[in-house]
C-alpha atoms as a PDB file:
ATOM      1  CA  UNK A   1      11.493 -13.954  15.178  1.00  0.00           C
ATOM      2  CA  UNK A   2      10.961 -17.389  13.231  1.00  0.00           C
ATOM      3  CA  UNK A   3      12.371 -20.997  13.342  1.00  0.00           C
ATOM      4  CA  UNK A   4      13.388 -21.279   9.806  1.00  0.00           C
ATOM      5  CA  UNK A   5      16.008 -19.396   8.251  1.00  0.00           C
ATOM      6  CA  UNK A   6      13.478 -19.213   4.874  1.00  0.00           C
ATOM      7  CA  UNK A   7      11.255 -17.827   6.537  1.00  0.00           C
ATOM      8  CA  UNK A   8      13.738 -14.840   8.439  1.00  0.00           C
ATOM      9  CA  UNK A   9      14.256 -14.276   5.299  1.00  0.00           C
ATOM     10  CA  UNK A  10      11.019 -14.193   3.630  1.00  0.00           C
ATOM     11  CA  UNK A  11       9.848 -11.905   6.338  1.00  0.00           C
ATOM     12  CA  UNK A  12      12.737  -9.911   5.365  1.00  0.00           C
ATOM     13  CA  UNK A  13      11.548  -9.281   2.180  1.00  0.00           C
ATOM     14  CA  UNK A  14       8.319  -8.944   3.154  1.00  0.00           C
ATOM     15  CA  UNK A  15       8.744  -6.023   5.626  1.00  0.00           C
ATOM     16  CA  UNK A  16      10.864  -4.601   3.101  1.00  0.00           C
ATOM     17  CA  UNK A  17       8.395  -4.047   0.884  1.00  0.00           C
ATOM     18  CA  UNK A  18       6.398  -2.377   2.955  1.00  0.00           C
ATOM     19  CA  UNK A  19       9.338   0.320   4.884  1.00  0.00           C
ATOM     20  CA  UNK A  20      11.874   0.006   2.242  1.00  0.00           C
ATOM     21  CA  UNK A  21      14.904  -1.578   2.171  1.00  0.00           C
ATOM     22  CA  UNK A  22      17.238   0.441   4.750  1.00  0.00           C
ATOM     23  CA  UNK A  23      14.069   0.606   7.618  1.00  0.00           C
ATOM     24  CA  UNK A  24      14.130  -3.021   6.947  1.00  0.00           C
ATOM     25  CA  UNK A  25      17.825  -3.500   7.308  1.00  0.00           C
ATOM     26  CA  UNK A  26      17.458  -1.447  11.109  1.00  0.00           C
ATOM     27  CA  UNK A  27      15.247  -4.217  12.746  1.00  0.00           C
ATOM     28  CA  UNK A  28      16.209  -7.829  14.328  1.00  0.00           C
ATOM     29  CA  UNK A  29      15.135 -10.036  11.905  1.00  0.00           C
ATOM     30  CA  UNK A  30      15.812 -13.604  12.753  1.00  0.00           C
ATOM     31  CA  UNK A  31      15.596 -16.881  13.774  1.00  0.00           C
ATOM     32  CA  UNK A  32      15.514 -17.589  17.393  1.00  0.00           C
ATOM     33  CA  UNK A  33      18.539 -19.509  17.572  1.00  0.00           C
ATOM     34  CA  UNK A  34      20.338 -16.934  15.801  1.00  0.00           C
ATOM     35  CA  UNK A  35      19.027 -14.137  18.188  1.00  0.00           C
ATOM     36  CA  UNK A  36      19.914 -16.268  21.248  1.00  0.00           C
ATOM     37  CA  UNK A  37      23.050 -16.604  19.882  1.00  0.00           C
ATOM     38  CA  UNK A  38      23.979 -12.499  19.208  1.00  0.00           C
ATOM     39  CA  UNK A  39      22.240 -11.880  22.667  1.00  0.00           C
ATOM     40  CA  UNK A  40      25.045 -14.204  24.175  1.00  0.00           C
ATOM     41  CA  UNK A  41      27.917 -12.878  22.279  1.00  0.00           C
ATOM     42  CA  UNK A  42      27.166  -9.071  22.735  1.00  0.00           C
ATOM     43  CA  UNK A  43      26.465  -9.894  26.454  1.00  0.00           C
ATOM     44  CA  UNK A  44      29.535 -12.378  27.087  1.00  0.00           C
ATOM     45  CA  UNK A  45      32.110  -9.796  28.361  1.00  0.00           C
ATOM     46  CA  UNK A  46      29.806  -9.232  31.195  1.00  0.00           C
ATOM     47  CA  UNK A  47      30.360 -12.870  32.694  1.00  0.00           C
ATOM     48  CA  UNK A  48      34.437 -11.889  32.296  1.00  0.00           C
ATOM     49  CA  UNK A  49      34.099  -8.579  33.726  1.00  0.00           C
ATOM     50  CA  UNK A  50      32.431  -9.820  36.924  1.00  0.00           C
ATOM     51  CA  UNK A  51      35.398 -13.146  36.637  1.00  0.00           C
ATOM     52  CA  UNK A  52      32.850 -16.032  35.918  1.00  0.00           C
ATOM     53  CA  UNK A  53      33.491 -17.828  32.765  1.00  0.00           C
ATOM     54  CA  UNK A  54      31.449 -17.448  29.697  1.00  0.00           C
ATOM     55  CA  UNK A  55      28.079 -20.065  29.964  1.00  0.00           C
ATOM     56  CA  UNK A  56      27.271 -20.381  26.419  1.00  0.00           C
ATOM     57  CA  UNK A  57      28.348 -22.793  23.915  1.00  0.00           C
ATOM     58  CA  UNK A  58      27.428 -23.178  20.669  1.00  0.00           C
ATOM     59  CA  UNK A  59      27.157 -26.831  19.583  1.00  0.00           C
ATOM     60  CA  UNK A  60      25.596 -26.946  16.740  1.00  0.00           C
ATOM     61  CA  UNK A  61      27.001 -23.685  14.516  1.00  0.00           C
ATOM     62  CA  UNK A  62      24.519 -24.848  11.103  1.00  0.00           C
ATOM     63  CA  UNK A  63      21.547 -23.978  13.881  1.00  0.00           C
ATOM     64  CA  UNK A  64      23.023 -20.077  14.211  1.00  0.00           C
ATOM     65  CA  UNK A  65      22.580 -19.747  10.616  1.00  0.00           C
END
């Protein structure tokens, strides 16, 4: 995890160098916002299924990127 997208994806790279491409492809690789951001949207249907209402927003959607 990083705060720049350049540098998500020069770690990218960098790890994929080393494993190869498709190993490289298999692991989180990202910046935090972005994480935060997937973590909320693959947990969201939790907050429905137990009827509270989803707490996330995304304001800024550049700063997912």
């Amino acid at each position: 995890m990083t705060f720049t997208t350049a540098a998500a994806s020069e770690m990218r790279e960098r790890i994929g160098a080393i494993t190869g491409k498709a190993i490289a492809k298999e692991l989180t690789i990202s910046t935090f916002h972005s994480f935060s951001l997937q973590l909320c949207h693959s947990h969201g249907e939790k907050y429905v299924a137990l009827n509270l209402i989803q707490i996330f927003t995304l304001i800024c959607p550049q700063s997912a990127d």
